[in-house]
Protein backbone atom coordinates (compact mmCIF):
# COMPACT_ATOMS: atom_id res chain seq x y z
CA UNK A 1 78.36 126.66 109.90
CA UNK A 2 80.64 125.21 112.66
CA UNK A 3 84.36 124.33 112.23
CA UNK A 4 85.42 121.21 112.76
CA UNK A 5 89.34 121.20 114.73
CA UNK A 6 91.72 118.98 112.89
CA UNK A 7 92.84 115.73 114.52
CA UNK A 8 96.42 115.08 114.78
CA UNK A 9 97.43 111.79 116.00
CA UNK A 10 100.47 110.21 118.10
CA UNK A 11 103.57 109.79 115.65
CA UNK A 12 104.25 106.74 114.09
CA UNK A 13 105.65 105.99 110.95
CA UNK A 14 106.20 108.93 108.37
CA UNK A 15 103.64 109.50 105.76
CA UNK A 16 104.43 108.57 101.69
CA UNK A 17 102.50 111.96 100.62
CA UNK A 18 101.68 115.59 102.99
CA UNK A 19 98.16 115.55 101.33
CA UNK A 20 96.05 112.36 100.83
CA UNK A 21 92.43 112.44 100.09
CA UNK A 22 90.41 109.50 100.47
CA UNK A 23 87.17 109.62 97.70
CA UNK A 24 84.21 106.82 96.89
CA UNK A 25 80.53 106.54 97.18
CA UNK A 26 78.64 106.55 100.83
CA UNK A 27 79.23 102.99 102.42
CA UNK A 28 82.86 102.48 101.12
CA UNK A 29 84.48 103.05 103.40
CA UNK A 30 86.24 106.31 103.45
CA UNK A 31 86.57 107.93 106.98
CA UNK A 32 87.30 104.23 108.61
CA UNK A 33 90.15 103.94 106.25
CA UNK A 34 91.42 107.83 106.48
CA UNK A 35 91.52 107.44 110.49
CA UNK A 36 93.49 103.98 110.11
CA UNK A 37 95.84 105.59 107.67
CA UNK A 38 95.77 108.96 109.80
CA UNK A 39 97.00 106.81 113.04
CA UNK A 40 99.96 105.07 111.20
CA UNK A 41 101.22 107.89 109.37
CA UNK A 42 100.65 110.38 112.22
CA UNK A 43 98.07 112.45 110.02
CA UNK A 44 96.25 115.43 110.82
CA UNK A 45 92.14 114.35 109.61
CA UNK A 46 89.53 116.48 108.26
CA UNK A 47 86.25 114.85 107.46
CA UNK A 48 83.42 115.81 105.61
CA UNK A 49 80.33 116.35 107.79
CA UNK A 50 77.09 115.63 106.15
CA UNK A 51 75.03 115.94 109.55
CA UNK A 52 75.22 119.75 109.44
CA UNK A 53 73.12 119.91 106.22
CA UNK A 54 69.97 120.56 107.69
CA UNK A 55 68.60 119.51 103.86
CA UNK A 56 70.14 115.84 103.55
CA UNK A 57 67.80 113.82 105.36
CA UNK A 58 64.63 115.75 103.16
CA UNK A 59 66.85 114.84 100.05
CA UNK A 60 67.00 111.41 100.52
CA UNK A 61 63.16 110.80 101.44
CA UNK A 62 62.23 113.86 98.32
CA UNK A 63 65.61 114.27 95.84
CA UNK A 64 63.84 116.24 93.68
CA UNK A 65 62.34 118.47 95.87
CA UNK A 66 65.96 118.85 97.93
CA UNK A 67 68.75 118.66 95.38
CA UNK A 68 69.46 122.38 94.75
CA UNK A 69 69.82 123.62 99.03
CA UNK A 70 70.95 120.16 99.38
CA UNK A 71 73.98 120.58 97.07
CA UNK A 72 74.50 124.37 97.97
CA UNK A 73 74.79 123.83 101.30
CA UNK A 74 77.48 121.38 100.65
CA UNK A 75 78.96 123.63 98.61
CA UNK A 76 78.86 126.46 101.33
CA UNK A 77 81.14 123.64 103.40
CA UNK A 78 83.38 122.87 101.00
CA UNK A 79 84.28 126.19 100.22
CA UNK A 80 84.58 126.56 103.78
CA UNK A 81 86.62 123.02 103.92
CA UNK A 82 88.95 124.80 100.84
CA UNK A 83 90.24 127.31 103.56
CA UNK A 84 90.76 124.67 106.46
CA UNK A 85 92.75 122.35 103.91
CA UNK A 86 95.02 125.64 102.85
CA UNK A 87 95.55 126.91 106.29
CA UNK A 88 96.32 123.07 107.86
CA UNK A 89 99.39 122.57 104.92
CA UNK A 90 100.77 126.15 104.75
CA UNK A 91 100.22 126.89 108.77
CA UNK A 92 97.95 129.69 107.98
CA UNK A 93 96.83 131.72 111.23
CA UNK A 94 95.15 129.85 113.62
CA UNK A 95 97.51 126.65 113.06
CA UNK A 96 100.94 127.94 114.29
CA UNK A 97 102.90 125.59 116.41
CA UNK A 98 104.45 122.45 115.90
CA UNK A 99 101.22 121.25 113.57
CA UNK A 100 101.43 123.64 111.45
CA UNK A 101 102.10 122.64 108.16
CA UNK A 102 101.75 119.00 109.18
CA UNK A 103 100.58 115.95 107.09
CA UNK A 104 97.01 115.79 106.41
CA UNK A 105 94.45 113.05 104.89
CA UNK A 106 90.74 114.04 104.63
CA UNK A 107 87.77 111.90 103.44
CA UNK A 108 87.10 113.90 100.34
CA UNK A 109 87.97 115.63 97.36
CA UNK A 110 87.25 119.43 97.24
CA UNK A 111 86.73 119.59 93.23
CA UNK A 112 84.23 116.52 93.58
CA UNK A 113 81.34 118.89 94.67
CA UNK A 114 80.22 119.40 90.83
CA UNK A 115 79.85 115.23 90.28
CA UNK A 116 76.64 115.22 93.41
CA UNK A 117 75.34 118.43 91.57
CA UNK A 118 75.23 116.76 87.96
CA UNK A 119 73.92 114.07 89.14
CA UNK A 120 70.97 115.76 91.19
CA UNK A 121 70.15 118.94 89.18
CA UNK A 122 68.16 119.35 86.18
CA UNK A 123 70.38 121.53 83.69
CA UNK A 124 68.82 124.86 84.71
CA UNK A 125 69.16 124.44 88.33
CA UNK A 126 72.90 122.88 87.71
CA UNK A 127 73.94 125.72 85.70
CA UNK A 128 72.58 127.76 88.57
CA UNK A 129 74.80 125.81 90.76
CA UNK A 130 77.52 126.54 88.97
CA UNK A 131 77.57 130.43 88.43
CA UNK A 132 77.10 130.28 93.03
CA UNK A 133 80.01 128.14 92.97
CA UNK A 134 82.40 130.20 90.91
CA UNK A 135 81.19 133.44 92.98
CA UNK A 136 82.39 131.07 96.46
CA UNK A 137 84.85 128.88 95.28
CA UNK A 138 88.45 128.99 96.00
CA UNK A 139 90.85 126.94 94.76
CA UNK A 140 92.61 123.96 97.77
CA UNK A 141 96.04 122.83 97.24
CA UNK A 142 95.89 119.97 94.95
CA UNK A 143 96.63 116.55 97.07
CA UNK A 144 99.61 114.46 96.44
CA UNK A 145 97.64 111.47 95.68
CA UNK A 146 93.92 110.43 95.26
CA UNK A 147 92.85 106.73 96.59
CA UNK A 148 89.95 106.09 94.99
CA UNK A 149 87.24 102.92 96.76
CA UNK A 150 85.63 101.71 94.16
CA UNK A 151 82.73 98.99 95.31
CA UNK A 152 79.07 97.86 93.86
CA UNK A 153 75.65 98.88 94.26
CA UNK A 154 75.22 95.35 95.85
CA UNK A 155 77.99 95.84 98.22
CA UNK A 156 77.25 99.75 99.47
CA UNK A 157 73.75 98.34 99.97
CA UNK A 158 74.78 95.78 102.66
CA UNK A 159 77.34 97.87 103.95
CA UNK A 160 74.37 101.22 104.63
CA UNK A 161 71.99 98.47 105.85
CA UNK A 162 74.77 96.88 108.68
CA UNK A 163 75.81 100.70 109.98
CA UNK A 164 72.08 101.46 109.94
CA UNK A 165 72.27 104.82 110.46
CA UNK A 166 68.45 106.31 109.94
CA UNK A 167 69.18 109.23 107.59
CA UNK A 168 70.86 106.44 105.22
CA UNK A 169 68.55 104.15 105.24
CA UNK A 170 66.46 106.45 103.07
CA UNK A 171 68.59 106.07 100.63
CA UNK A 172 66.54 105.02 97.04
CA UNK A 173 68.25 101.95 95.32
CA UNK A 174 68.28 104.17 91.82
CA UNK A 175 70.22 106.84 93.32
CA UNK A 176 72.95 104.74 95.08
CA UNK A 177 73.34 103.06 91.73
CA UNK A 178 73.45 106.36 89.82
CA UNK A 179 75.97 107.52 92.20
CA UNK A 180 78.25 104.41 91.56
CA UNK A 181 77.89 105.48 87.64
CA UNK A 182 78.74 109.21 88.16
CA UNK A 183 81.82 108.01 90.17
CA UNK A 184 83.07 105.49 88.07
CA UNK A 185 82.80 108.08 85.37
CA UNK A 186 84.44 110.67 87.29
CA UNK A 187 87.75 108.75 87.96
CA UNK A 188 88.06 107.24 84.60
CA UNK A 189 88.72 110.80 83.35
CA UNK A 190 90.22 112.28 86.61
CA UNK A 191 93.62 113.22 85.66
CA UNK A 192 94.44 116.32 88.24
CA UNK A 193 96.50 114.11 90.44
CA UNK A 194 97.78 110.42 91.45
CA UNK A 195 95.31 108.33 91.51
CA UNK A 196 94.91 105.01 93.38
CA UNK A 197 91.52 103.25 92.26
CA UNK A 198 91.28 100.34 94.87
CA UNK A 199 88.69 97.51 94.84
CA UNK A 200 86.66 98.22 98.16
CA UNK A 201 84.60 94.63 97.90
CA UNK A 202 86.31 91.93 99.40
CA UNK A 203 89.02 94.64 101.27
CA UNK A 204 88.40 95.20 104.96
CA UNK A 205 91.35 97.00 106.60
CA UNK A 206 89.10 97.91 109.90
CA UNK A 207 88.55 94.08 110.53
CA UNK A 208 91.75 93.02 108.64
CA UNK A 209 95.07 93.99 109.99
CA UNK A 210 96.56 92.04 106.69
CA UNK A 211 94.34 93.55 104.59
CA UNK A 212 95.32 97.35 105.93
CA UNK A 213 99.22 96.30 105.50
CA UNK A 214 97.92 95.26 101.66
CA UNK A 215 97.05 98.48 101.18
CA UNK A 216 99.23 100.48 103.05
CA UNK A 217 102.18 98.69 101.10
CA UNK A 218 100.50 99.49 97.73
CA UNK A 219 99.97 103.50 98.36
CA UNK A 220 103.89 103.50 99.62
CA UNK A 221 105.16 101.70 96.26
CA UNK A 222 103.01 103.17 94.19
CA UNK A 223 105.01 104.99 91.47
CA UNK A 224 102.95 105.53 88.52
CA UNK A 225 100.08 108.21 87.66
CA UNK A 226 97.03 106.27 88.00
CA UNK A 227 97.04 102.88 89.46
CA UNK A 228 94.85 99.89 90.02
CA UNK A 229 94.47 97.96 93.38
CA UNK A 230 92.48 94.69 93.43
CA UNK A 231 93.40 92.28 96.49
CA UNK A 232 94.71 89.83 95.36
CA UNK A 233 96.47 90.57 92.13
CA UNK A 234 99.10 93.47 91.22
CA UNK A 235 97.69 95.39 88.16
């Protein structure tokens, strides 16, 4: 499996937070709002990368057949992922210099790998799942704060359908709304950092330089354990 090099980006303004990781369903929005976010804050970026599972596009035409090498594979990269995120915030070998140690925002959550394999797996194949994971897993540093896209079926739909990427197109209705569910579910009892749940609908910070500086405002000020974003309103 291939290593992907961490970004860094040309200083701007100094980030609220050393780790940020961006979370929500495909279609949300995540790695266009962790690059805008990397570039003011002068971030380093590590991304998930879905095209290297060779299983993927098979599990979205067959999720049945493809859930269990679909999800081990991804857990084979985030364990993988685990190491990069250590080594990036403690300047582990391979990241000495003036990086080292430097900022970082990624487009995922490490300990999210178990909410794709609960939702896939029949119980015997998820509780094989989990005894593999515990044998690879190792444990990231925890990040400083969670923002959390939160956006409907309806909305992911039109979203998938306008990039129009092939592999996602494949996607089954059922399962994108499933996925909303187990998401939803996961963040209401997600307690392991800060948590910023933001309402992805009508919030468009690639098109919308007032709608990024909405945001960007909120994740600066934010000050309590889990908070709620909704453009618009202050909850």
């Amino acid at each position: 499996m291939s290593m992907s090099p961490l970004t860094v980006t040309a200083p701007q303004l100094r980030p609220p937070h050393r780790y940020i990781a961006i979370e929500g369903p495909i279609g949300v929005g995540k790695t266009t709002l962790a690059r805008l976010l990397a570039e003011r804050w002068s971030m380093r970026t590590l991304f998930e990368r879905p095209q290297e599972n060779v299983f993927l596009e098979r599990f979205y035409r067959d999720n049945t057949r493809y859930a269990l090498p679909t999800q081990l594979q991804f857990a084979l990269q985030r364990a993988q992922q685990t190491q990069e995120i250590a080594a990036a915030l403690l300047g582990a070998p391979g990241h000495h210099g003036q990086n080292a140690g430097a900022p970082l925002i990624t487009d995922f959550l490490t300990d999210k790998t178990a909410l794709f394999a609960r939702l896939t797996l029949p119980d015997d194949e998820f509780e094989l799942f989990r005894e593999i994971t515990r044998r690879i897993d190792a444990s990231a540093p925890a990040p400083d704060l969670v923002v959390y896209l939160q956006a409907s079926p309806e909305v992911l739909f039109a979203r998938i359908q306008k990039r129009a990427l092939p592999m996602e197109l494949q996607i089954p209705d059922a399962y994108l709304r499933a996925l909303c569910d187990a998401y939803n579910d996961f963040f209401y009892h997600y307690d392991a950092t800060p948590l910023l749940t933001v309402n992805a609908e009508h919030l468009n910070p690639l098109e919308s330089d007032a709608d990024l500086a909405l945001l960007v405002d909120r994740i600066e000020t934010m000050r309590g354990r889990k908070e709620f974003f909704v453009k618009g309103t202050s909850l």
